[in-house]
Protein backbone atom coordinates (compact mmCIF):
# COMPACT_ATOMS: atom_id res chain seq x y z
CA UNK A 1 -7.91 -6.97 17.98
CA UNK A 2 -8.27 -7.30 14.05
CA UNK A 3 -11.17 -5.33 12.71
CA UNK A 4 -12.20 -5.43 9.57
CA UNK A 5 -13.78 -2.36 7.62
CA UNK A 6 -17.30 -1.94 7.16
CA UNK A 7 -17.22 -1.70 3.64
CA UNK A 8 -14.75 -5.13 2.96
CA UNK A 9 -17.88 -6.11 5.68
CA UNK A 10 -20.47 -5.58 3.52
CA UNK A 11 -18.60 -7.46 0.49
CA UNK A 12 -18.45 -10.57 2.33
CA UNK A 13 -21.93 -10.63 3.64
CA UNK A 14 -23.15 -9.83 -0.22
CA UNK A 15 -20.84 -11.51 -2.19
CA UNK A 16 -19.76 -14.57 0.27
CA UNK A 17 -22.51 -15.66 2.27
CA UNK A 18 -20.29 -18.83 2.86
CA UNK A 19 -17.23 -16.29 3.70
CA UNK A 20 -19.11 -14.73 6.30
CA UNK A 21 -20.17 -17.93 8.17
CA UNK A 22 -16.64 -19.43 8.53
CA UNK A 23 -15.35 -16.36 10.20
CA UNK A 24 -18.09 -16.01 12.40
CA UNK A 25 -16.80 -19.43 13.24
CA UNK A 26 -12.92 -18.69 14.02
CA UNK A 27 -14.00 -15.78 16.58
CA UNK A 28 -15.36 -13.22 14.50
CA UNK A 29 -18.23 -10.88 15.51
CA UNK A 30 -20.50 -8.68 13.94
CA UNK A 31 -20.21 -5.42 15.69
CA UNK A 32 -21.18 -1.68 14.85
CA UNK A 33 -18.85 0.37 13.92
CA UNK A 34 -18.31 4.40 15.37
CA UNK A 35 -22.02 4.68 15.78
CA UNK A 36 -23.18 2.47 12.69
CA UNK A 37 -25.53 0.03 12.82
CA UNK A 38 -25.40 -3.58 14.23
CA UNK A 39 -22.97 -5.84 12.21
CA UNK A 40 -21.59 -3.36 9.98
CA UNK A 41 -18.16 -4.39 11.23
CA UNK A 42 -16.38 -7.67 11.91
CA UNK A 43 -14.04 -7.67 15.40
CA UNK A 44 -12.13 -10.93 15.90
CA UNK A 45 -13.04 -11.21 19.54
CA UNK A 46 -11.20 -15.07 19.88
CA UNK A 47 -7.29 -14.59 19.07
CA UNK A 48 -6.99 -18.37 18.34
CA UNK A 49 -3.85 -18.90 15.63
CA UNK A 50 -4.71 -22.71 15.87
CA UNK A 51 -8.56 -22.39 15.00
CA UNK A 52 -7.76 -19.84 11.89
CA UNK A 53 -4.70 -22.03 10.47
CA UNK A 54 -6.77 -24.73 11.11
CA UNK A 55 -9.80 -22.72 8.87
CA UNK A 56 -7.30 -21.42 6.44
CA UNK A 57 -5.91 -25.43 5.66
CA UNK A 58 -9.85 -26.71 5.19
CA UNK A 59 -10.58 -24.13 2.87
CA UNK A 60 -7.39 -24.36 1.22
CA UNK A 61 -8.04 -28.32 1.01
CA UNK A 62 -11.73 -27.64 -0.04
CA UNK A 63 -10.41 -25.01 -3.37
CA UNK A 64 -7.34 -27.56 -4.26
């Protein structure tokens, strides 16, 4: 399980709206974090190398 930390959590969901919603898309999930509130904390829930190469090469593409 990867978790990411709720402040890196917060900088995506201010700064990268975008960011945010192709995670949630390769198996991400908002989650709270030790007691925080809801979403303060992104778990990836779906260990799926294929889905976040296959992420990682469109937004590569997409940059390029």
């Amino acid at each position: 399980m990867i978790e990411f930390s709720p402040v890196l959590t917060l900088c995506i969901q201010i700064l990268h709206a975008g960011a945010l919603e192709v995670l949630l898309a390769v198996g991400f999930s908002a989650e709270a974090n030790n007691g925080g509130s809801e979403g303060d904390c992104l778990v990836l829930k779906r260990d799926d190398p294929v889905l976040l190469w296959l992420a990682e090469s469109s937004l590569e593409a997409c940059v390029a």
